[in-house]
PDB file of N, CA and C in Angstrom:
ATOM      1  N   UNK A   1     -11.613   9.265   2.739  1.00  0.00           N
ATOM      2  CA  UNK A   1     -10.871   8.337   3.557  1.00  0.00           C
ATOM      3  C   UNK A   1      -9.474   8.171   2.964  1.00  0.00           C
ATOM      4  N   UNK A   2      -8.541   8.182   3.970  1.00  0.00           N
ATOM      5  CA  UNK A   2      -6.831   8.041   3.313  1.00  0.00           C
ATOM      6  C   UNK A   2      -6.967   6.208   3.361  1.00  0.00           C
ATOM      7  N   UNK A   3      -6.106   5.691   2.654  1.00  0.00           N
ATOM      8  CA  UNK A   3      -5.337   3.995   2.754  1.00  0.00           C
ATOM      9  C   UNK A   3      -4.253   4.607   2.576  1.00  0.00           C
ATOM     10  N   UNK A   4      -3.567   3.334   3.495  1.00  0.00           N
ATOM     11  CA  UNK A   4      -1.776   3.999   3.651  1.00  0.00           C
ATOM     12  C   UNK A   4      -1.999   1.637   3.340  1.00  0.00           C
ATOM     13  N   UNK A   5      -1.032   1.994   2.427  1.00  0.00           N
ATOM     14  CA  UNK A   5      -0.955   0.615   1.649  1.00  0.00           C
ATOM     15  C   UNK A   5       0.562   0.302   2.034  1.00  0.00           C
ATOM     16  N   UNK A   6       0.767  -1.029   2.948  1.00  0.00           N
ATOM     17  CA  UNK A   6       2.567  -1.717   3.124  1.00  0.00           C
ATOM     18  C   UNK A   6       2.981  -1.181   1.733  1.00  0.00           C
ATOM     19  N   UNK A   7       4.387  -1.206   2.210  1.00  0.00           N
ATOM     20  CA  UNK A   7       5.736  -1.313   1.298  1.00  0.00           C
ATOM     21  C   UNK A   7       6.642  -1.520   2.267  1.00  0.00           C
ATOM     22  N   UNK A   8       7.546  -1.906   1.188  1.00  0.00           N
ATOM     23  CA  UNK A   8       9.345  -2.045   2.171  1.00  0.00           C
ATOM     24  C   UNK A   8      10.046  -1.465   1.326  1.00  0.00           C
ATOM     25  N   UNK A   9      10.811  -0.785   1.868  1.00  0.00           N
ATOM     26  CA  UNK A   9      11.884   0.262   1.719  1.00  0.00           C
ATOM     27  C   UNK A   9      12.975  -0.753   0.923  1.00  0.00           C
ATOM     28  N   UNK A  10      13.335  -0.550  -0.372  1.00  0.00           N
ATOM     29  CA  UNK A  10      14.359  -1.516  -0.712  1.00  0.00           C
ATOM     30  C   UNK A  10      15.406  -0.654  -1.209  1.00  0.00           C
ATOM     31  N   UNK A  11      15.723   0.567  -1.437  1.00  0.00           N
ATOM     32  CA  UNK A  11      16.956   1.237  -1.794  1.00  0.00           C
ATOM     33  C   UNK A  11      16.342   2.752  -1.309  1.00  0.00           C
ATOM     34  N   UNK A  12      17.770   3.559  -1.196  1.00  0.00           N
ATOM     35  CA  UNK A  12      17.871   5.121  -1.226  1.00  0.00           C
ATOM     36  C   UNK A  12      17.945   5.337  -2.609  1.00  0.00           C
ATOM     37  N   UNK A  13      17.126   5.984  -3.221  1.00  0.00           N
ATOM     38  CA  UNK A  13      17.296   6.546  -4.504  1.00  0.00           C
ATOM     39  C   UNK A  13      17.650   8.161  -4.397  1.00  0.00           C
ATOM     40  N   UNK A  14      17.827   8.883  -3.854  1.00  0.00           N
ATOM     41  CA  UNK A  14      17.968   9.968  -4.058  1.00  0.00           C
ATOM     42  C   UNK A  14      18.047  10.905  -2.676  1.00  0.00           C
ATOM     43  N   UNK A  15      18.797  11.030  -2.016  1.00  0.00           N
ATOM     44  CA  UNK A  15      19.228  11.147  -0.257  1.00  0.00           C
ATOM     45  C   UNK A  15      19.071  12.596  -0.833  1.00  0.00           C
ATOM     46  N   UNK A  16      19.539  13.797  -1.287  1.00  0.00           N
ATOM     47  CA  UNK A  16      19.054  15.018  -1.335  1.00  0.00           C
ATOM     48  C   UNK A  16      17.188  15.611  -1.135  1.00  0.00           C
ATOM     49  N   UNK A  17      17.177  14.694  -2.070  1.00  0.00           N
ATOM     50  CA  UNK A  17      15.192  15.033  -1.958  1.00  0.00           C
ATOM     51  C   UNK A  17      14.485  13.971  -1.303  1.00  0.00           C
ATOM     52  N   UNK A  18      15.449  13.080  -0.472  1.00  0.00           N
ATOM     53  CA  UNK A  18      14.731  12.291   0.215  1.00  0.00           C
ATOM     54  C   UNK A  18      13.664  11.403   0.251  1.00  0.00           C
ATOM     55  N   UNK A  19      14.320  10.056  -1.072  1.00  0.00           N
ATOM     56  CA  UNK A  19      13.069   9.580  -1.660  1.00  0.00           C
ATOM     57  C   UNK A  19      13.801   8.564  -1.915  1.00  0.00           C
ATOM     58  N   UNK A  20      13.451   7.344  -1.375  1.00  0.00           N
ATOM     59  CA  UNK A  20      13.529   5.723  -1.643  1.00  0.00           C
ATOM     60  C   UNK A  20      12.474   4.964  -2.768  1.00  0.00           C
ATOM     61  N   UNK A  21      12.806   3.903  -2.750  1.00  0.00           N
ATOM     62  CA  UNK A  21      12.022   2.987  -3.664  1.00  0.00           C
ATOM     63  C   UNK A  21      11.556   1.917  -2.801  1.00  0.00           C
ATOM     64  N   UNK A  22      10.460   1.949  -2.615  1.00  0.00           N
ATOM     65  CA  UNK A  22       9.231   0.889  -2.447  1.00  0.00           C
ATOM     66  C   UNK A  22       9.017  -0.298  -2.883  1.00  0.00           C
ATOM     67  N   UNK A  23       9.023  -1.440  -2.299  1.00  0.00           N
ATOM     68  CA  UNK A  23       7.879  -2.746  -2.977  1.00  0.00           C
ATOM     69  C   UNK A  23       6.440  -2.764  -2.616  1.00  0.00           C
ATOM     70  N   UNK A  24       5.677  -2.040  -3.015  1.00  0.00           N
ATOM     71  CA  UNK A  24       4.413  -2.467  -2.774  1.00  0.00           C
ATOM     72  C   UNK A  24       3.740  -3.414  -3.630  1.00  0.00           C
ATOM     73  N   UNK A  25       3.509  -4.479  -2.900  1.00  0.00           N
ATOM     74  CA  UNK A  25       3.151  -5.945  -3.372  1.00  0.00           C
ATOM     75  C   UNK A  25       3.883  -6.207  -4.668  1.00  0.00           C
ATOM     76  N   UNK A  26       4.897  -6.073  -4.808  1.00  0.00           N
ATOM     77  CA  UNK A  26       5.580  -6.434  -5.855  1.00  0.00           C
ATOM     78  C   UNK A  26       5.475  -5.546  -7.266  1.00  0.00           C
ATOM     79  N   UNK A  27       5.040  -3.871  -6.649  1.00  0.00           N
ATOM     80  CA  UNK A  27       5.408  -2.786  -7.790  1.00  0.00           C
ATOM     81  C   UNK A  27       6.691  -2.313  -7.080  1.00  0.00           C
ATOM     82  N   UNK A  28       7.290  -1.888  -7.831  1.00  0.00           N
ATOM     83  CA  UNK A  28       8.286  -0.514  -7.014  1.00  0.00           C
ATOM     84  C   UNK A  28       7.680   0.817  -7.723  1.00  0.00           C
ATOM     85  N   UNK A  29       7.783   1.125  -6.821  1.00  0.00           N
ATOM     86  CA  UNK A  29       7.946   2.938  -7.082  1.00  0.00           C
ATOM     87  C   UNK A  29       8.498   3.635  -5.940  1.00  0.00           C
ATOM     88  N   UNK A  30       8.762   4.844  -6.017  1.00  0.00           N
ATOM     89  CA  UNK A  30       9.519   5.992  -5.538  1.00  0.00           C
ATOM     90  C   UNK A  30       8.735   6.879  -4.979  1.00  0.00           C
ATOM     91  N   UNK A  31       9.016   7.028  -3.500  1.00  0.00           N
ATOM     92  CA  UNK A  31       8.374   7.175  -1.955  1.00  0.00           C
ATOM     93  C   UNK A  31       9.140   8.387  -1.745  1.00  0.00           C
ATOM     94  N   UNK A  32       8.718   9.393  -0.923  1.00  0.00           N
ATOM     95  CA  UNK A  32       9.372  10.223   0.016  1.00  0.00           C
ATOM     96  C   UNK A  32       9.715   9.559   1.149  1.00  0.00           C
ATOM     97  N   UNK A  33      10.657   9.326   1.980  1.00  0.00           N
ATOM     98  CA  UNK A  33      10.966   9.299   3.141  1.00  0.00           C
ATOM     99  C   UNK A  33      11.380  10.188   4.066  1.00  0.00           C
ATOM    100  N   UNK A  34      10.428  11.133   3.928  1.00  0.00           N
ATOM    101  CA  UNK A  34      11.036  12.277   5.359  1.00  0.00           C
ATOM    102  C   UNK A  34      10.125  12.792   5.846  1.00  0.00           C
ATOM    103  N   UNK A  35       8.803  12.134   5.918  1.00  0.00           N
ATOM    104  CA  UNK A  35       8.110  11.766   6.925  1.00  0.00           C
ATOM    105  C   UNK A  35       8.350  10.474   8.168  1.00  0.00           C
ATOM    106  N   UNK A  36       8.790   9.976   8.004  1.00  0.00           N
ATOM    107  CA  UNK A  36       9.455   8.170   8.656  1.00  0.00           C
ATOM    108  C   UNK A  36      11.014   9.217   9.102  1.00  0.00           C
ATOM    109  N   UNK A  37      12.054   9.787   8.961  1.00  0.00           N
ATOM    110  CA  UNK A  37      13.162   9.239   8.551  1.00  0.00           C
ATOM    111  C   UNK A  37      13.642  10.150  10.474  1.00  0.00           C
ATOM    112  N   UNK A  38      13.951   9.542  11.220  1.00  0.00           N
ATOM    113  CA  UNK A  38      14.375   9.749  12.606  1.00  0.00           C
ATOM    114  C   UNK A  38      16.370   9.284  12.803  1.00  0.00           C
ATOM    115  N   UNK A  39      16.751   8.980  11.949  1.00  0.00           N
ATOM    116  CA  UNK A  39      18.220   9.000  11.776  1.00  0.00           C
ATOM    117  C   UNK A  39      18.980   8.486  10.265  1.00  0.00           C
ATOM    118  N   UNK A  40      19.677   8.188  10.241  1.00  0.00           N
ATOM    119  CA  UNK A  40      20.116   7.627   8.882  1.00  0.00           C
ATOM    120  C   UNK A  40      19.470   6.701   8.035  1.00  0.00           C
ATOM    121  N   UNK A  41      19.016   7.556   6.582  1.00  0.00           N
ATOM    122  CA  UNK A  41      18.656   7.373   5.760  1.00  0.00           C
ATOM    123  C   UNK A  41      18.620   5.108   5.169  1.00  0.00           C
ATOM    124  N   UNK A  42      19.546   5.014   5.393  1.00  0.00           N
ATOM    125  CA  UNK A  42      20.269   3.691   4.894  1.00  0.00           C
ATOM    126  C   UNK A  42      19.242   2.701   6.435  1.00  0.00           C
ATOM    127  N   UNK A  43      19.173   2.705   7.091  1.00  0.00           N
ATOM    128  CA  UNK A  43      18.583   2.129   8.072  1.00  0.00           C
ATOM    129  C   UNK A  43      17.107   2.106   7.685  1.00  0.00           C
ATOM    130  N   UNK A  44      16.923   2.555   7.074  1.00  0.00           N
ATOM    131  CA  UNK A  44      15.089   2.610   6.496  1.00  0.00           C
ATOM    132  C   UNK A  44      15.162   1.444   5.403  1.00  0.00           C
ATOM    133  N   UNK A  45      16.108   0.782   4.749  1.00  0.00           N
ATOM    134  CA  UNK A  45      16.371  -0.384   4.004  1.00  0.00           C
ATOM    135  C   UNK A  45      15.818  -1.503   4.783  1.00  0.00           C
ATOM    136  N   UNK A  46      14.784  -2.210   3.946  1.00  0.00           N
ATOM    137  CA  UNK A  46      14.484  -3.486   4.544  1.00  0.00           C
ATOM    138  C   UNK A  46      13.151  -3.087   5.582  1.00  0.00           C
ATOM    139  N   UNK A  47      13.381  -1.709   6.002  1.00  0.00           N
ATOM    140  CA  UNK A  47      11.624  -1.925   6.763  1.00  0.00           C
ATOM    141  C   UNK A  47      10.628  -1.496   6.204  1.00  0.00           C
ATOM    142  N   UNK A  48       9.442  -1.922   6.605  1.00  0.00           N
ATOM    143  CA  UNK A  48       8.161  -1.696   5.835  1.00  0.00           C
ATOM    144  C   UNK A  48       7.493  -0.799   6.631  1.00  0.00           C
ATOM    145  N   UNK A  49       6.618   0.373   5.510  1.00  0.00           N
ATOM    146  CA  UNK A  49       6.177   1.679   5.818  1.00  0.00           C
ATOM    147  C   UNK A  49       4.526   1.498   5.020  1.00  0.00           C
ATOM    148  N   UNK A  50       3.780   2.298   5.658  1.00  0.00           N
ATOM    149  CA  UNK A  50       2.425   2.416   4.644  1.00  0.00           C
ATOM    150  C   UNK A  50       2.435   3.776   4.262  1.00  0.00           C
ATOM    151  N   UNK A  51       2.134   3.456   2.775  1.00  0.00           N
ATOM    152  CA  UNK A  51       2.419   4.372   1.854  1.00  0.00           C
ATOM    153  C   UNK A  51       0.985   5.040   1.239  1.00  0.00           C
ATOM    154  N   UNK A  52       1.633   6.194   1.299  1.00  0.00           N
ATOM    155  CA  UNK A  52      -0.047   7.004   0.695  1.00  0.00           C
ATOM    156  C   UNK A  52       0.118   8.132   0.188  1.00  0.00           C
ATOM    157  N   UNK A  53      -0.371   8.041  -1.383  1.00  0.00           N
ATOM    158  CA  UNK A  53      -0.175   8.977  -1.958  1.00  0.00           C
ATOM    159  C   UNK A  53       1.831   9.792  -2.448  1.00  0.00           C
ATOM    160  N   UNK A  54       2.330   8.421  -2.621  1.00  0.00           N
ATOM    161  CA  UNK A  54       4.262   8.615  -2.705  1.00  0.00           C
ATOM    162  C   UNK A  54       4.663   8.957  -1.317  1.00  0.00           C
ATOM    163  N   UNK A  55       4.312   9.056  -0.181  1.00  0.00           N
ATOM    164  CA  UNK A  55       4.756   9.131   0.969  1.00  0.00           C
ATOM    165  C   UNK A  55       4.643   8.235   2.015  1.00  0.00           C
ATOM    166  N   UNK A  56       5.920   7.579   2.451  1.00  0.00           N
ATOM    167  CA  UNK A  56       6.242   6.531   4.099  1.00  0.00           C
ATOM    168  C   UNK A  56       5.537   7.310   5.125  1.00  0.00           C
ATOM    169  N   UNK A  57       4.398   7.373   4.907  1.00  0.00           N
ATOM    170  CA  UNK A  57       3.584   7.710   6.311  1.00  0.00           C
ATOM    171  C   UNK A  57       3.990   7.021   7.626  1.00  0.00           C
ATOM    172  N   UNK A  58       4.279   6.001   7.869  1.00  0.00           N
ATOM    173  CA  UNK A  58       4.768   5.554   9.414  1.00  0.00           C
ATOM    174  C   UNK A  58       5.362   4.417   8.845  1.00  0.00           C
ATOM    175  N   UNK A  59       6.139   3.774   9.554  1.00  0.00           N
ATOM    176  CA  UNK A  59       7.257   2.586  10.300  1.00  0.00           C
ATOM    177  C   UNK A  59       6.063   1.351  10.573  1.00  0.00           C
ATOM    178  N   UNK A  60       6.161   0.365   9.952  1.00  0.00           N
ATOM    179  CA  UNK A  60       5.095  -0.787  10.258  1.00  0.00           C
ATOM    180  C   UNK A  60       6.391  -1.874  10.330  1.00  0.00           C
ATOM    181  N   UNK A  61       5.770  -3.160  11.395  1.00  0.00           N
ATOM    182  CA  UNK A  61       6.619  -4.027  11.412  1.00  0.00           C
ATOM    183  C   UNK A  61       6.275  -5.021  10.568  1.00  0.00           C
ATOM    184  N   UNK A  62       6.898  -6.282  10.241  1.00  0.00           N
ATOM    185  CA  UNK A  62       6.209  -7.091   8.957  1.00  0.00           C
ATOM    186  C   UNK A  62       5.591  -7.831   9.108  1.00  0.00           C
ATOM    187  N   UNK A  63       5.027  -8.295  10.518  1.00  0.00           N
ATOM    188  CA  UNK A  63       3.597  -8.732  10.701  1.00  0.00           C
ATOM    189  C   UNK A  63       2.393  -8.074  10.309  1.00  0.00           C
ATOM    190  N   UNK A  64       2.840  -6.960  11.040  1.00  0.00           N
ATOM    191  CA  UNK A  64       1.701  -5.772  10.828  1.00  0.00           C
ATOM    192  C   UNK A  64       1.387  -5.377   8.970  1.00  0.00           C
ATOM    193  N   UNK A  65       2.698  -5.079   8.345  1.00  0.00           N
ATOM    194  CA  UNK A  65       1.928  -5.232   6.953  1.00  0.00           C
ATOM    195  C   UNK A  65       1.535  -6.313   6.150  1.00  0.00           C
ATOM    196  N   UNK A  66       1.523  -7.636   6.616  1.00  0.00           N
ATOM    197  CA  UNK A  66       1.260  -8.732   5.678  1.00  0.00           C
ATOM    198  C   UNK A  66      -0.291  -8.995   6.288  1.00  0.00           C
ATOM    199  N   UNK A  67      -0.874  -8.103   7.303  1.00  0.00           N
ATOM    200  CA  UNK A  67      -1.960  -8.324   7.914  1.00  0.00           C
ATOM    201  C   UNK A  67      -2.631  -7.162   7.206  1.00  0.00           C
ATOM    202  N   UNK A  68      -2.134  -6.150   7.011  1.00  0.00           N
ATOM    203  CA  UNK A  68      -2.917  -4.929   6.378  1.00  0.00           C
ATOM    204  C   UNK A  68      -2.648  -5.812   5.132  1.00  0.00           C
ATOM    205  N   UNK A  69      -1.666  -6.225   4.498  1.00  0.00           N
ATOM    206  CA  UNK A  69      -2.274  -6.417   3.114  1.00  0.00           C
ATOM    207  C   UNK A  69      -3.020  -7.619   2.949  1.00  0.00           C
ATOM    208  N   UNK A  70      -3.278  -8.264   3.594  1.00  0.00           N
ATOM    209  CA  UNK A  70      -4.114  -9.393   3.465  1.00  0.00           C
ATOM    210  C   UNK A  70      -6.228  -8.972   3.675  1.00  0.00           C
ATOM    211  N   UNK A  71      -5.782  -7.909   4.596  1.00  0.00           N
ATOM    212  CA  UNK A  71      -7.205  -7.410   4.634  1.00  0.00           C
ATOM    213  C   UNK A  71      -7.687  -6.791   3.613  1.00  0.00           C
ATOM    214  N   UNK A  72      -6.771  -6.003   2.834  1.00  0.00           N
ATOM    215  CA  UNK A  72      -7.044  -5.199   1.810  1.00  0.00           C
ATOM    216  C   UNK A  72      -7.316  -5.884   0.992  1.00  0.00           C
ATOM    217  N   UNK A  73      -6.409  -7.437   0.838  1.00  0.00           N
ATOM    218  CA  UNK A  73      -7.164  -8.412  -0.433  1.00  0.00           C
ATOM    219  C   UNK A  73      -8.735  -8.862   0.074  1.00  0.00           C
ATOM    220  N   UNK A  74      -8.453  -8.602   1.175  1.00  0.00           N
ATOM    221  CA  UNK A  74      -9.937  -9.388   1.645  1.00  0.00           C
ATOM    222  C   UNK A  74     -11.229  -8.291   1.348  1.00  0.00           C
ATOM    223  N   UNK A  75     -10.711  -6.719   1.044  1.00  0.00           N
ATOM    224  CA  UNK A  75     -11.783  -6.254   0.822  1.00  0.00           C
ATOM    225  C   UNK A  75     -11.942  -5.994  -0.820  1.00  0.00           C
ATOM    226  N   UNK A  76     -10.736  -6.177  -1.529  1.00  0.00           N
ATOM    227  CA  UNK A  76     -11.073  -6.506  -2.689  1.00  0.00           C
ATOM    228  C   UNK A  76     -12.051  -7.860  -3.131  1.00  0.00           C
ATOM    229  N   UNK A  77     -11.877  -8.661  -2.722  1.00  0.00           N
ATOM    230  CA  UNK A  77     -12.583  -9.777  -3.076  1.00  0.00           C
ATOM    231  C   UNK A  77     -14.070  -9.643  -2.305  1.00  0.00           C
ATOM    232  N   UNK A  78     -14.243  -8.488  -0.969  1.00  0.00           N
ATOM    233  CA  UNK A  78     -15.513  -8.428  -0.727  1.00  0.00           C
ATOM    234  C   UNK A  78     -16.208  -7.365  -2.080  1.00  0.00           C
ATOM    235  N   UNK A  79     -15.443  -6.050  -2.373  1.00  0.00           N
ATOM    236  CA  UNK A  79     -16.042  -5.593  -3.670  1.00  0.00           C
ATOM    237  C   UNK A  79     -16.248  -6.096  -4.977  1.00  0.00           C
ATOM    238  N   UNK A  80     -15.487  -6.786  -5.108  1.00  0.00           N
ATOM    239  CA  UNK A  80     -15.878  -7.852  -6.521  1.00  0.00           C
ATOM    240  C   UNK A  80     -17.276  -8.587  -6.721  1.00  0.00           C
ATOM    241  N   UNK A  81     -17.333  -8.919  -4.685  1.00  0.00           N
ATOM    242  CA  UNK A  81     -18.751 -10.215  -4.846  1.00  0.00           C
ATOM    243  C   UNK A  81     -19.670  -9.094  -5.082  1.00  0.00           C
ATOM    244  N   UNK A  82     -19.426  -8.032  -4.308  1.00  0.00           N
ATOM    245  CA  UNK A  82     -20.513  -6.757  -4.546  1.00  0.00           C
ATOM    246  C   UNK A  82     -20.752  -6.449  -5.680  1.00  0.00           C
ATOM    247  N   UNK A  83     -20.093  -6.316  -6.585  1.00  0.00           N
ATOM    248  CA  UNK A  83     -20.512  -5.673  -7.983  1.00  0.00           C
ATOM    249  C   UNK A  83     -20.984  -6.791  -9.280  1.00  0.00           C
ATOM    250  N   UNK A  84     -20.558  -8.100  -8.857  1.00  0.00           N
ATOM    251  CA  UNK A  84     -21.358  -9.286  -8.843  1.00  0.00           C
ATOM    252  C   UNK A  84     -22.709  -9.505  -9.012  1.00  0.00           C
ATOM    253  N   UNK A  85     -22.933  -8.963  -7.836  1.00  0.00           N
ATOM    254  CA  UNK A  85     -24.190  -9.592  -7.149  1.00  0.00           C
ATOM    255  C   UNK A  85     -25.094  -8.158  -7.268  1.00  0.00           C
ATOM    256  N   UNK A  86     -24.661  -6.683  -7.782  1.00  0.00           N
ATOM    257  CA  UNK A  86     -25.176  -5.978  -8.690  1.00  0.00           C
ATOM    258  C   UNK A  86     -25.864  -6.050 -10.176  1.00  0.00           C
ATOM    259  N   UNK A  87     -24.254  -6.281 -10.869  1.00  0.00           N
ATOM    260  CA  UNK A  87     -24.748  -6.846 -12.142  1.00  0.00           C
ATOM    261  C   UNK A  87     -25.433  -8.385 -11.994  1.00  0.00           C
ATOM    262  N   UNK A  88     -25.813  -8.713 -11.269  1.00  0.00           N
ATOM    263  CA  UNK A  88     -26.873  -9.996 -11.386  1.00  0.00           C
ATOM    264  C   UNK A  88     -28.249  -8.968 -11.444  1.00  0.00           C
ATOM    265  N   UNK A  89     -28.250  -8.626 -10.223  1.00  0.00           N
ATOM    266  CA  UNK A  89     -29.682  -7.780 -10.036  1.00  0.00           C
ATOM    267  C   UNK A  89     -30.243  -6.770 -11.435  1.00  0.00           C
ATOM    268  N   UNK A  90     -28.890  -6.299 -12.022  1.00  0.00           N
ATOM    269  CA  UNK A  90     -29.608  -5.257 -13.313  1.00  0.00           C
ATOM    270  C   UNK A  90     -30.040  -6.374 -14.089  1.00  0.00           C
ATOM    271  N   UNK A  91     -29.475  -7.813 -14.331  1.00  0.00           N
ATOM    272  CA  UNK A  91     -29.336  -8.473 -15.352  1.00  0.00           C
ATOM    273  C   UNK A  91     -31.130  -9.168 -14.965  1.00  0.00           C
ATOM    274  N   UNK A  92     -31.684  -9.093 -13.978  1.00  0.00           N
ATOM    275  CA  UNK A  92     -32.692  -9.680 -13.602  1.00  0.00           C
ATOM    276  C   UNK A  92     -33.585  -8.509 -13.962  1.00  0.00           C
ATOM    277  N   UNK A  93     -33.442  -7.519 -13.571  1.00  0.00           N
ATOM    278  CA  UNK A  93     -34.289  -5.936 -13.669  1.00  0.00           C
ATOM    279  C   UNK A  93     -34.788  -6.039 -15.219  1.00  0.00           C
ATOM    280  N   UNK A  94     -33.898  -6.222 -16.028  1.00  0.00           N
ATOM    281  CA  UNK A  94     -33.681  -6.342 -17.228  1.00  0.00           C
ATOM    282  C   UNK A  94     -34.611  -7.395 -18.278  1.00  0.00           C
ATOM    283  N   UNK A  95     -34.659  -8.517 -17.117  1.00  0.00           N
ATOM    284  CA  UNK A  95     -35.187  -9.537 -17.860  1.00  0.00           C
ATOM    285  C   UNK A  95     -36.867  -9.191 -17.714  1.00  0.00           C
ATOM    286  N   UNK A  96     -37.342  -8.298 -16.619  1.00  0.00           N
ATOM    287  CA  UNK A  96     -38.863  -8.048 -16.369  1.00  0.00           C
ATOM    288  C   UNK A  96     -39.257  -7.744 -17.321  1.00  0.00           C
TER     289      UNK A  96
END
């Protein structure tokens, strides 16, 4: 299964190889943009893209990613209760 995880485009770092810098949830790192990029480079500043694997896979608006990332916390916190409620069960297995 791919996840394409929000970011917003916050600078051009490098317009030859075609690669901006990202906020995803408050990392930066360094994205390709030339998958997304349909006219000038500098216009991709400020919008948010889901990112997968160093690449702006598509154009998201910022409703749309504060909703993907809110689900994604929501399935982190569903795997946590899961592995939880695992190590309970070995910890019971254990006690037989």
């Amino acid at each position: 299964m791919c996840l394409g995880i929000p970011g917003q485009i916050v600078a051009i770092t490098d317009p030859t190889r075609m690669m901006a810098m990202a906020d995803v949830s408050g990392v930066k790192r360094e994205v390709s943009y030339a998958p997304v990029l349909t006219g000038d480079p500098d216009d991709l500043i400020g919008q948010y893209a889901l990112i997968h694997v160093g690449f702006a896979m598509a154009i998201i608006d910022e409703d749309e990613a504060a909703k993907t990332l809110e689900a994604l916390r929501g399935l982190g916190e569903a795997q946590e209760t899961l592995e939880a409620m695992a190590e309970g069960a070995k910890a019971l297995e254990e006690t037989k």
